[in-house]
Protein backbone atom coordinates (compact mmCIF):
# COMPACT_ATOMS: atom_id res chain seq x y z
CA UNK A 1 15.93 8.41 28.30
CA UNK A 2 16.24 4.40 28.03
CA UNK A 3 12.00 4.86 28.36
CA UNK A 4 11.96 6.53 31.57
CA UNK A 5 12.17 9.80 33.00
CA UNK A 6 15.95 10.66 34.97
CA UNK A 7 17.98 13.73 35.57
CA UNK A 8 20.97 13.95 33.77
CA UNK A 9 23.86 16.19 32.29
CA UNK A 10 24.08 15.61 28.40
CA UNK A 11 27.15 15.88 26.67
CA UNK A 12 27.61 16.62 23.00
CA UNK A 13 30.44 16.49 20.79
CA UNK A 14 30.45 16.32 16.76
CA UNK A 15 26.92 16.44 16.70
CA UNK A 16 26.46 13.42 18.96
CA UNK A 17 25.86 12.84 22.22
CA UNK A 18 29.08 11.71 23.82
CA UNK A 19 28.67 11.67 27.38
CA UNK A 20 25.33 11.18 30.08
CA UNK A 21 26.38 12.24 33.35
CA UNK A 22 25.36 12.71 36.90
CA UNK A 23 22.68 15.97 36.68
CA UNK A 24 24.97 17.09 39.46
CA UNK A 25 27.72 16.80 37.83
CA UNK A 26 28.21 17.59 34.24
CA UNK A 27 31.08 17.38 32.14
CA UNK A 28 33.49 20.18 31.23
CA UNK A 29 32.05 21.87 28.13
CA UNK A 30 32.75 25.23 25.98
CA UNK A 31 28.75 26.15 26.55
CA UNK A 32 26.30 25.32 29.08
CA UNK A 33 22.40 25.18 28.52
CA UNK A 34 20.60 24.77 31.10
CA UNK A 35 16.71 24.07 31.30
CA UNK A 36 13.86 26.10 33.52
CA UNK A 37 12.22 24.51 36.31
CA UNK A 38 9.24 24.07 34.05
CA UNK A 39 10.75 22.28 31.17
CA UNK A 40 11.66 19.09 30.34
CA UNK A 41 14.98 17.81 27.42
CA UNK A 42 13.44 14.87 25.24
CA UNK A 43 14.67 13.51 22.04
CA UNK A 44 13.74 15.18 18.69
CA UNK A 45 10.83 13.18 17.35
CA UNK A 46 10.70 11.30 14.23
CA UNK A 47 7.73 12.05 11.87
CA UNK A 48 7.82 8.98 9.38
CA UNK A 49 4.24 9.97 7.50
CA UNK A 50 4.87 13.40 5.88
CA UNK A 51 3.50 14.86 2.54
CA UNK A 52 5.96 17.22 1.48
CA UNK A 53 4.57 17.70 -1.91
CA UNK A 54 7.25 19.52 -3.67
CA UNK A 55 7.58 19.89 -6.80
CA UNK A 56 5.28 19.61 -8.60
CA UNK A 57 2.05 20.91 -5.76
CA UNK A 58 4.22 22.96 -4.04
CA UNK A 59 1.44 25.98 -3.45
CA UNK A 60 0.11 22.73 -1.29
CA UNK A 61 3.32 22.76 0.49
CA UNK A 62 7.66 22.34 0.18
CA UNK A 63 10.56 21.27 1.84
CA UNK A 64 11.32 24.70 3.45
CA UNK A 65 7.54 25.04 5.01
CA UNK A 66 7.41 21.80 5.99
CA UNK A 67 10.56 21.60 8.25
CA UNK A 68 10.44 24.44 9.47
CA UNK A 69 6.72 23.74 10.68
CA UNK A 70 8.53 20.57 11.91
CA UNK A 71 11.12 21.61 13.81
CA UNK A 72 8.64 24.43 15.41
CA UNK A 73 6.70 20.95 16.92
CA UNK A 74 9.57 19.33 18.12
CA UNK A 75 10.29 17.01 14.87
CA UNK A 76 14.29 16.74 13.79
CA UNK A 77 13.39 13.90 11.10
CA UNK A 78 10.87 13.78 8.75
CA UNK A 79 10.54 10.82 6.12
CA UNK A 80 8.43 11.97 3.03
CA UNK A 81 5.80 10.12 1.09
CA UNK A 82 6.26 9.37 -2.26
CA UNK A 83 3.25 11.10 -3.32
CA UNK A 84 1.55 14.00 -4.06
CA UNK A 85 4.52 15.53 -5.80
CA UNK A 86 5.19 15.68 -9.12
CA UNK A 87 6.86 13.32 -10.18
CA UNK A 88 5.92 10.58 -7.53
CA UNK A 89 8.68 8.50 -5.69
CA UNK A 90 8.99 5.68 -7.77
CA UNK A 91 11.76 5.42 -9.85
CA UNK A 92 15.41 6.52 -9.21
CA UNK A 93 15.04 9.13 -11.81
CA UNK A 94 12.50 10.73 -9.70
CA UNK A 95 13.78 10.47 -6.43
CA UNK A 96 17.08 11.84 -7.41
CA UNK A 97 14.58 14.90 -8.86
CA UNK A 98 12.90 15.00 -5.35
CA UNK A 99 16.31 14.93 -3.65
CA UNK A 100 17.57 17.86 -6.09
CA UNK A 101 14.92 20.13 -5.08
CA UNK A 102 15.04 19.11 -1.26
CA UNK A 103 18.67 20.23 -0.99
CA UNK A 104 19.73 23.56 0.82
CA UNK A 105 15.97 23.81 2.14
CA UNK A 106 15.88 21.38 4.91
CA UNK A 107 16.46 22.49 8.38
CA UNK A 108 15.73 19.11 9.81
CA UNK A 109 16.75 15.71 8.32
CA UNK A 110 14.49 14.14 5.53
CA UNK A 111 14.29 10.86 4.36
CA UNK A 112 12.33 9.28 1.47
CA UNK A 113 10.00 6.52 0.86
CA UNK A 114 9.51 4.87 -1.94
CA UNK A 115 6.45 4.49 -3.83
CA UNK A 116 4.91 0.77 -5.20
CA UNK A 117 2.45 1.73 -8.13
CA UNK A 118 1.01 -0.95 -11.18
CA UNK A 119 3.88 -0.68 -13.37
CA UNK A 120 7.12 -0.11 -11.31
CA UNK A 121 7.71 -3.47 -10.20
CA UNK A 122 11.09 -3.71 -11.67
CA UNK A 123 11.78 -0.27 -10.22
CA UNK A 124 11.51 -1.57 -6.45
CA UNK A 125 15.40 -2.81 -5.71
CA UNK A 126 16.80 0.11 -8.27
CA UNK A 127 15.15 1.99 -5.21
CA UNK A 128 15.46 -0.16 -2.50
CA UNK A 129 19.56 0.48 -3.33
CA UNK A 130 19.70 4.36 -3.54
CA UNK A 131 18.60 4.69 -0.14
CA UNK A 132 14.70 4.99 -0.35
CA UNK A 133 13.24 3.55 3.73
CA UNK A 134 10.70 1.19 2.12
CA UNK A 135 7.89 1.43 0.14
CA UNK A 136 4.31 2.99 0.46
CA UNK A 137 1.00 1.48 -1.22
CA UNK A 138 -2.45 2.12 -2.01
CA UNK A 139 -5.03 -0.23 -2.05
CA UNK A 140 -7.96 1.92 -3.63
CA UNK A 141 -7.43 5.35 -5.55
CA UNK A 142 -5.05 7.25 -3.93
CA UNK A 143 -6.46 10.70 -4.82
CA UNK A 144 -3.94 11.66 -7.38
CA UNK A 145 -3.68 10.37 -10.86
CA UNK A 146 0.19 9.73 -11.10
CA UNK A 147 0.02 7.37 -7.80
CA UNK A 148 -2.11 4.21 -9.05
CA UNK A 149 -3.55 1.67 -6.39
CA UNK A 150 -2.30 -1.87 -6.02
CA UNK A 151 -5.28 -4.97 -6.89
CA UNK A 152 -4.79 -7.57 -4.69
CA UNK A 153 -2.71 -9.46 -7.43
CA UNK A 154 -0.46 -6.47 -7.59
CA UNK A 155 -0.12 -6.45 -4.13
CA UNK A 156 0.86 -9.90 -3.52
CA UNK A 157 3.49 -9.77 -6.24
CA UNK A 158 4.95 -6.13 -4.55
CA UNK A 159 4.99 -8.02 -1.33
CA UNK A 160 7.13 -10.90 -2.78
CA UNK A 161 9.73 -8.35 -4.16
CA UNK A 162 10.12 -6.64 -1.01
CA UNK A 163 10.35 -9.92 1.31
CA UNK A 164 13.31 -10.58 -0.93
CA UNK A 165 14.53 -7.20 -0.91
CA UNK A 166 13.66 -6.94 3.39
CA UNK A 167 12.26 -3.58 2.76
CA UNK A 168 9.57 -2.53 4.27
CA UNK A 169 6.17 -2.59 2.77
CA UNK A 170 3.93 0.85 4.05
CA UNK A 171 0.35 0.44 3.50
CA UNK A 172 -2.61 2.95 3.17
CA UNK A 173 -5.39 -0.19 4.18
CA UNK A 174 -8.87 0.54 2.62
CA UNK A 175 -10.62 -1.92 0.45
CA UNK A 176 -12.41 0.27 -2.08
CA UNK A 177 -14.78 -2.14 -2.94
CA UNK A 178 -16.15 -1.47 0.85
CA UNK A 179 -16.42 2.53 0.06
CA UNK A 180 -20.04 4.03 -0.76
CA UNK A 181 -20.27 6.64 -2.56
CA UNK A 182 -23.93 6.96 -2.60
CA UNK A 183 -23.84 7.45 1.68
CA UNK A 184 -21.81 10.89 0.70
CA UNK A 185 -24.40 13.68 1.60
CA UNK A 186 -23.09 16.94 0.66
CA UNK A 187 -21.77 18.76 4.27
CA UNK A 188 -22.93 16.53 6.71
CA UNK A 189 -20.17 14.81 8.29
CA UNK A 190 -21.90 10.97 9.11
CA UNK A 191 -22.77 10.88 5.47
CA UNK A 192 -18.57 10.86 4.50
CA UNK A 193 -18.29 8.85 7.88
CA UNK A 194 -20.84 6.39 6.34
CA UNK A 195 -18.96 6.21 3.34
CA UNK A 196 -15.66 5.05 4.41
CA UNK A 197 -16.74 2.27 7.12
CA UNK A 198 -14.52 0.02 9.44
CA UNK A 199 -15.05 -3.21 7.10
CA UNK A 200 -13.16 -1.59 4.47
CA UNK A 201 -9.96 -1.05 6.85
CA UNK A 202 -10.33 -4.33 8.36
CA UNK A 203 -11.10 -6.25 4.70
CA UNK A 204 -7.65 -4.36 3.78
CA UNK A 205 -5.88 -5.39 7.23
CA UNK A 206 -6.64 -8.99 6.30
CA UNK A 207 -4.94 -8.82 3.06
CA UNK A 208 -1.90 -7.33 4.27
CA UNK A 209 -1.52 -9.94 7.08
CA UNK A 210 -2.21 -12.76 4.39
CA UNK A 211 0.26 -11.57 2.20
CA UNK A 212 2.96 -10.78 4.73
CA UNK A 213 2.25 -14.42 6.23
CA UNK A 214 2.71 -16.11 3.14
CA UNK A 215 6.12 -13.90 1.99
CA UNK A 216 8.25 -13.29 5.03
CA UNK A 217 7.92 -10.18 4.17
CA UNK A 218 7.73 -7.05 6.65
CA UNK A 219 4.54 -4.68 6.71
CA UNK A 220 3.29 -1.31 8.05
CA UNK A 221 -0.27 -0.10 8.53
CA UNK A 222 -0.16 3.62 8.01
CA UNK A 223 -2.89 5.92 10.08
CA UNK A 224 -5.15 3.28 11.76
CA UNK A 225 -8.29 4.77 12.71
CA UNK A 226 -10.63 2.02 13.09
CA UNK A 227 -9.77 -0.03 16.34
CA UNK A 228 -11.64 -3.15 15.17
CA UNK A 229 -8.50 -4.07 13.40
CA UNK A 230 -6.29 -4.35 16.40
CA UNK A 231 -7.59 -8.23 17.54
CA UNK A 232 -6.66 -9.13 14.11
CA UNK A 233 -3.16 -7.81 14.22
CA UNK A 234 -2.22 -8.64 17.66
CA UNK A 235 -2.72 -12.62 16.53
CA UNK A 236 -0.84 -11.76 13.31
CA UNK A 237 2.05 -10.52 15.46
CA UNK A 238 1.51 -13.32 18.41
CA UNK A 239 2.06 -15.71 15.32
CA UNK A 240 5.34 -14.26 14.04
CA UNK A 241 3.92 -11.89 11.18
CA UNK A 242 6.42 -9.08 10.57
CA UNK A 243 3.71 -6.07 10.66
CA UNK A 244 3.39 -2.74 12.74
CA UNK A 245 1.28 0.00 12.88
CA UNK A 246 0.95 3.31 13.56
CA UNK A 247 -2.27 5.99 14.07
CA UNK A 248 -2.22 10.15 14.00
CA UNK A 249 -2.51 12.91 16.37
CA UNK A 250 -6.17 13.64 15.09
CA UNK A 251 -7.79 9.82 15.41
CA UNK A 252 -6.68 10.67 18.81
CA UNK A 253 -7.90 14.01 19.78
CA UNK A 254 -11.10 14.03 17.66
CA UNK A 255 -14.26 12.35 17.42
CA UNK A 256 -16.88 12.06 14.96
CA UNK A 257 -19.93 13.30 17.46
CA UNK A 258 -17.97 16.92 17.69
CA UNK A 259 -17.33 17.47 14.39
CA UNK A 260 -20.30 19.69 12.76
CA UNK A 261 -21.62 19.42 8.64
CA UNK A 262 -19.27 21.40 6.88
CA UNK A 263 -16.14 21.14 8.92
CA UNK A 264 -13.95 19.62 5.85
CA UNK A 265 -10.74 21.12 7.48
CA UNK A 266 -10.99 17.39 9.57
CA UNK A 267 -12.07 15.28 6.64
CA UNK A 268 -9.31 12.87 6.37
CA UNK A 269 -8.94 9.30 4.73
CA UNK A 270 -9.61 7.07 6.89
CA UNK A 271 -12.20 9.31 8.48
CA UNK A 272 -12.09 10.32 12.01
CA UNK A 273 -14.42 8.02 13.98
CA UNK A 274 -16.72 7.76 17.14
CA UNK A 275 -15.66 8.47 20.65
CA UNK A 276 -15.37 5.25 21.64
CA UNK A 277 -13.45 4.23 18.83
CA UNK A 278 -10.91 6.93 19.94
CA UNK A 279 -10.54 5.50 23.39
CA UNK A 280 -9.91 2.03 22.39
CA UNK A 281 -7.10 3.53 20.33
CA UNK A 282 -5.52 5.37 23.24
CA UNK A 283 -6.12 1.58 24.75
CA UNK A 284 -4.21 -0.04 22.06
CA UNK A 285 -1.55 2.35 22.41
CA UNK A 286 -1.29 1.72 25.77
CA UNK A 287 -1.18 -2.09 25.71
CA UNK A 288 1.28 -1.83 23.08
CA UNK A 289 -1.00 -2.94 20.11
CA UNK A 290 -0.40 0.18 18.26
CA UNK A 291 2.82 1.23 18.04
CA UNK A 292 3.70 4.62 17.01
CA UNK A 293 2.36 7.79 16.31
CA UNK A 294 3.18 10.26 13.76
CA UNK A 295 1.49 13.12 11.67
CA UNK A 296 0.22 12.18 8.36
CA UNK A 297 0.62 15.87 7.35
CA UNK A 298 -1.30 16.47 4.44
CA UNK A 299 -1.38 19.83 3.35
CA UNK A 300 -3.16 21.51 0.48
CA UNK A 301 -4.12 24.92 -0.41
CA UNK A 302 -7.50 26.56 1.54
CA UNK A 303 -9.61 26.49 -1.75
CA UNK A 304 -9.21 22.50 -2.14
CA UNK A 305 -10.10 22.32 1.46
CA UNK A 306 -13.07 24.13 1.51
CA UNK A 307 -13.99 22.65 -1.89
CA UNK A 308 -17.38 22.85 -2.31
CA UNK A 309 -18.47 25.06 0.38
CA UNK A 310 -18.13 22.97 3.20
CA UNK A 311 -18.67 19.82 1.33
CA UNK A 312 -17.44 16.33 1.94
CA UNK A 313 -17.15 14.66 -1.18
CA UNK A 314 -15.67 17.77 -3.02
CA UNK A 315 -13.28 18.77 -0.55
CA UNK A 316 -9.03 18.01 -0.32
CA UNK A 317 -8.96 14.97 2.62
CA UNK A 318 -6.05 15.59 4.66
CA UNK A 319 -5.12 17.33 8.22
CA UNK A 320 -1.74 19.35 8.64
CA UNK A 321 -0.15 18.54 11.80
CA UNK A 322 3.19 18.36 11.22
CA UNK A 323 3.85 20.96 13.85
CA UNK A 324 0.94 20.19 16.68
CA UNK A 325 1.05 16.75 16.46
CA UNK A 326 3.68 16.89 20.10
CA UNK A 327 1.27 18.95 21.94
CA UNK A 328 -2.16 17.20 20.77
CA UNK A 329 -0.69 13.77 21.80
CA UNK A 330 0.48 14.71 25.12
CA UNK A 331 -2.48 16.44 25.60
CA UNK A 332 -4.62 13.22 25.82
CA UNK A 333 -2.07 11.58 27.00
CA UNK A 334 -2.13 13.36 30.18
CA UNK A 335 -5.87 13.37 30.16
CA UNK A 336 -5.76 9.82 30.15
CA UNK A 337 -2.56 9.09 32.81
CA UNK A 338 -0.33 8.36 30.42
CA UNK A 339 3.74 9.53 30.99
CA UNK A 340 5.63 11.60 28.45
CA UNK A 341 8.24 8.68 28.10
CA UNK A 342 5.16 6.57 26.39
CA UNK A 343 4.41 9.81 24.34
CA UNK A 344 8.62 9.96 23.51
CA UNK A 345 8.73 6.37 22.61
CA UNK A 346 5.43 6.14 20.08
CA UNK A 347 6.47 10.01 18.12
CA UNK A 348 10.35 9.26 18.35
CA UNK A 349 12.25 6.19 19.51
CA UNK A 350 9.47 3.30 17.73
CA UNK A 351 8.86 5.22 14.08
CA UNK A 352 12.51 5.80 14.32
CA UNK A 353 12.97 2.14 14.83
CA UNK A 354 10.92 0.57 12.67
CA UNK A 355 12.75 2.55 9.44
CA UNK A 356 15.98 1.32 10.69
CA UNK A 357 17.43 5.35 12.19
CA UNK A 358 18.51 3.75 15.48
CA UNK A 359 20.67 6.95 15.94
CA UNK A 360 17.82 9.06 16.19
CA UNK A 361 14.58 9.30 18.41
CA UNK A 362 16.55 8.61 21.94
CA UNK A 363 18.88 10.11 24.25
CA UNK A 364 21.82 7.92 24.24
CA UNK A 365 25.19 7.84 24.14
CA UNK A 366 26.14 7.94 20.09
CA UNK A 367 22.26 8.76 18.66
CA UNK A 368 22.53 12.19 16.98
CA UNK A 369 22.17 15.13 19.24
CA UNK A 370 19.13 16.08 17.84
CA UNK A 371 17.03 17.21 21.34
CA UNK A 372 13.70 19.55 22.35
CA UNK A 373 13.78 21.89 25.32
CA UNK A 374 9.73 21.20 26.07
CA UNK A 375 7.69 22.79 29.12
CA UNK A 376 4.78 20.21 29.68
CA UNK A 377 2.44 21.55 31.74
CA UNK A 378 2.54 25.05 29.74
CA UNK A 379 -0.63 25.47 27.92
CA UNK A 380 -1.61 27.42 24.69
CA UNK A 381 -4.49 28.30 22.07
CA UNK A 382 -3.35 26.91 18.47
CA UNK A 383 -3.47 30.19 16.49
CA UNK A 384 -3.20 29.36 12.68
CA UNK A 385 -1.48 32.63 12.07
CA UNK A 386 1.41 30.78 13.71
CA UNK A 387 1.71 27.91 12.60
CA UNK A 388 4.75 27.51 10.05
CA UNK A 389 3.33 25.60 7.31
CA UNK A 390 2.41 26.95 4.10
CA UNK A 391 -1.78 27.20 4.16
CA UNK A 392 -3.41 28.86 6.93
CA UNK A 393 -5.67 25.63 7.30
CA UNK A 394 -6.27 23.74 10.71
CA UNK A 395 -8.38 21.01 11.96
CA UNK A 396 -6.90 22.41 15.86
CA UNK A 397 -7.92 25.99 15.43
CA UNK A 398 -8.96 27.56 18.53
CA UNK A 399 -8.07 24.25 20.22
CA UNK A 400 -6.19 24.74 23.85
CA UNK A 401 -3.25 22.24 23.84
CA UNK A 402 -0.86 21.19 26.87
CA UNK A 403 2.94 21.71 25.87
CA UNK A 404 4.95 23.72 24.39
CA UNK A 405 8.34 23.51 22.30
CA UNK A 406 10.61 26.26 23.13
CA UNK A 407 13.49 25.32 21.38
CA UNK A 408 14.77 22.39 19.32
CA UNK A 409 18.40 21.30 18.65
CA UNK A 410 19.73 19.07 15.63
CA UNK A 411 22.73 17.59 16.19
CA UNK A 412 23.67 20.11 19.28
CA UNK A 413 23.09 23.39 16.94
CA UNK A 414 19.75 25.62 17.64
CA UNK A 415 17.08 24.96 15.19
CA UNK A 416 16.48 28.37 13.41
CA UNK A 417 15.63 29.36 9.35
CA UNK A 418 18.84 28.26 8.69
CA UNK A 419 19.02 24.98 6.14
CA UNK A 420 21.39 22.63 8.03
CA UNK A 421 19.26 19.69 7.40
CA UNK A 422 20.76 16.22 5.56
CA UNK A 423 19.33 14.40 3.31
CA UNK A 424 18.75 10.66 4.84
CA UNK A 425 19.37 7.04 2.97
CA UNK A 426 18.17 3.97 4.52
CA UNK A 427 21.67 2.28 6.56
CA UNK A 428 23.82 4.89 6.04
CA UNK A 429 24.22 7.66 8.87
């Protein structure tokens, strides 16, 4: 609460919290819940980088798996990609489709992004108006047909329309001209790590930083892995640029020396890199260089994963996380010294600020009583059979995680099957 930790009595009425009291003495209320010695009440986290995928690929995943697997980790809002459903995010037309299918499923709030593709341009403020958060990019192939990549020149002319709309611009940062195909080597891991290297995030960086230096405009790095990139964006920021970023769970928990040929359930784009690549992310977390973490759920079905037989090139990239992504963080986070107020503030109070929900991601007086009743120093084994969304894929199976979410609240009523989620626009509550 307010970024630190303090024992209090929280209040709720209407769905929002009304009152913060003394712990020792609460206010008068119809019901009382009160929490075990061994657990801990933080906000419900905001998950800003989800792939829902429905309709259109929803054997990959929907709106009912996906929240629920959500609110199982601790997540009360979830903002969805615009892509890899069918149709994409980027007209009205299709996000009124998305929204038609999303309602009566939900049993945590969802909000949309928008999508900027070669030929939409026009369809940016029709968007930006009915609600959409901002707008996500590609800058080389983005795996799926319907989704085409912004050239530079594209880029730089989306950039202009959304420093005049204020929206923000999301960014998947690979130059593809950097990516080498010819490194791929069939199972072996260093061969797809080869492929992808840290120029081609950092030649992408550069172009987003240029282009939100010359427009105004505001910017987002989605899922950082290399850490190379962070001198360059800390003088962006020291010089007034308008740009944030965020990494994942996995950048932070894995490393490419542990992960063995064939292990395509932790082939993601951009890849998973070197041990000491991983710490200097915790670093830049920690000095405030990075600043958020959320999921990047990508889900598909266990065929497209294990494409190939293990191989890297043929093989879905993506890691679904949606509902670990709580426990893996504060799992090096403790290794490493860090509090569970930094972990609260990088999963729930910044993603939720930088999309503009100021009402969620805190415990505050006003902000949405959406909460977690979390025991910290619990431990557990990450069984896939348990896990809530739809494919029994995993890139933490077997792994033994610190924390665990024993119940979550949106807006003061108990998380369960039941669909009481809303459907989120951008600046209206």
């Amino acid at each position: 609460m307010g970024g630190a930790d303090r024992a209090v009595s929280v209040g709720i009425q209407d769905g929002r919290i009304a009152v913060l009291a003394a712990y020792a003495q609460p206010p008068p209320a119809a019901r009382t819940v009160t929490l075990g010695d061994d657990e801990v009440l933080l906000p419900g986290l905001v998950d800003t980088h989800v792939h829902v995928n429905e309709p259109g690929r929803t054997e990959w995943e929907g709106f009912a798996s996906a929240t629920a697997a959500a609110a199982a980790g601790g997540v009360t809002t979830i903002v969805d990609m615009p892509l890899n459903s069918v149709p994409p995010t980027t007209t009205v037309e299709h996000l009124r489709v998305k929204q038609d299918v999303a309602r009566g499923q939900v049993v945590v709030d969802v909000g949309f992004w928008g999508g900027a593709v070669p030929d939409n341009l026009a369809d940016l403020e029709p968007l930006h108006r009915a609600g959409v958060f901002g707008f996500k990019c590609f800058l080389l192939d983005s795996g799926v047909e319907e989704f085409g990549h912004l050239e530079p020149e594209a880029f730089a002319r989306a950039m202009q329309e959304t420093a005049r709309l204020d929206a923000l611009m999301v960014v998947h940062a690979e130059d593809g001209t950097f990516i080498d195909q010819s490194a791929l080597d069939g199972v072996r891991y260093a061969g797809f790590l080869a492929s992808r290297p840290r120029a081609a995030e950092e030649a992408a960086i550069r172009l987003v930083l240029d282009r939100a230096r010359a427009t105004g405009g505001r910017a987002h790095v989605v899922h950082l892995s290399s850490a190379g990139a962070v001198p360059m964006l800390r003088a962006a920021r020291a010089e007034g640029v308008d740009v944030s970023v965020e990494t994942c769970p996995h950048y932070l928990t894995f490393d490419a020396e542990h992960i063995g040929d064939g292990a395509t359930e932790l082939k993601c784009c951009p890849p998973i890199r070197e041990a000491a690549n991983r710490e200097a992310l915790w670093a830049a977390l920690a000095a405030g260089d990075v600043d958020l973490v959320v999921s990047d759920h990508s889900p598909c079905t266990a065929d497209l994963k294990q494409s190939g037989g293990g191989d890297f090139g043929a093989a879905w990239g993506g890691i679904a996380s949606v509902q670990l992504g709580l426990p893996a963080v504060w799992t090096g986070a403790h290794e490493r010294g860090r509090s569970l107020a930094e972990v609260v503030h990088w999963m729930a109070t910044a993603p939720a600020d930088r999309c503009g929900l100021a009402h969620k991601g805190r415990i505050a007086v006003g902000a949405d009583a959406d909460l977690v009743r979390f025991a910290p120093d619990e431990e557990f084994t990450v069984d896939v059979a348990r896990l809530r969304h739809r494919n029994p894929v995993s890139a933490y199976a077997g792994r033994r995680l610190r924390g665990v979410v024993r119940a979550t609240w949106l807006r003061g009523v108990p998380v369960d099957d039941t669909p009481r989620g809303r459907l989120l626009e951008r600046g209206r509550r």
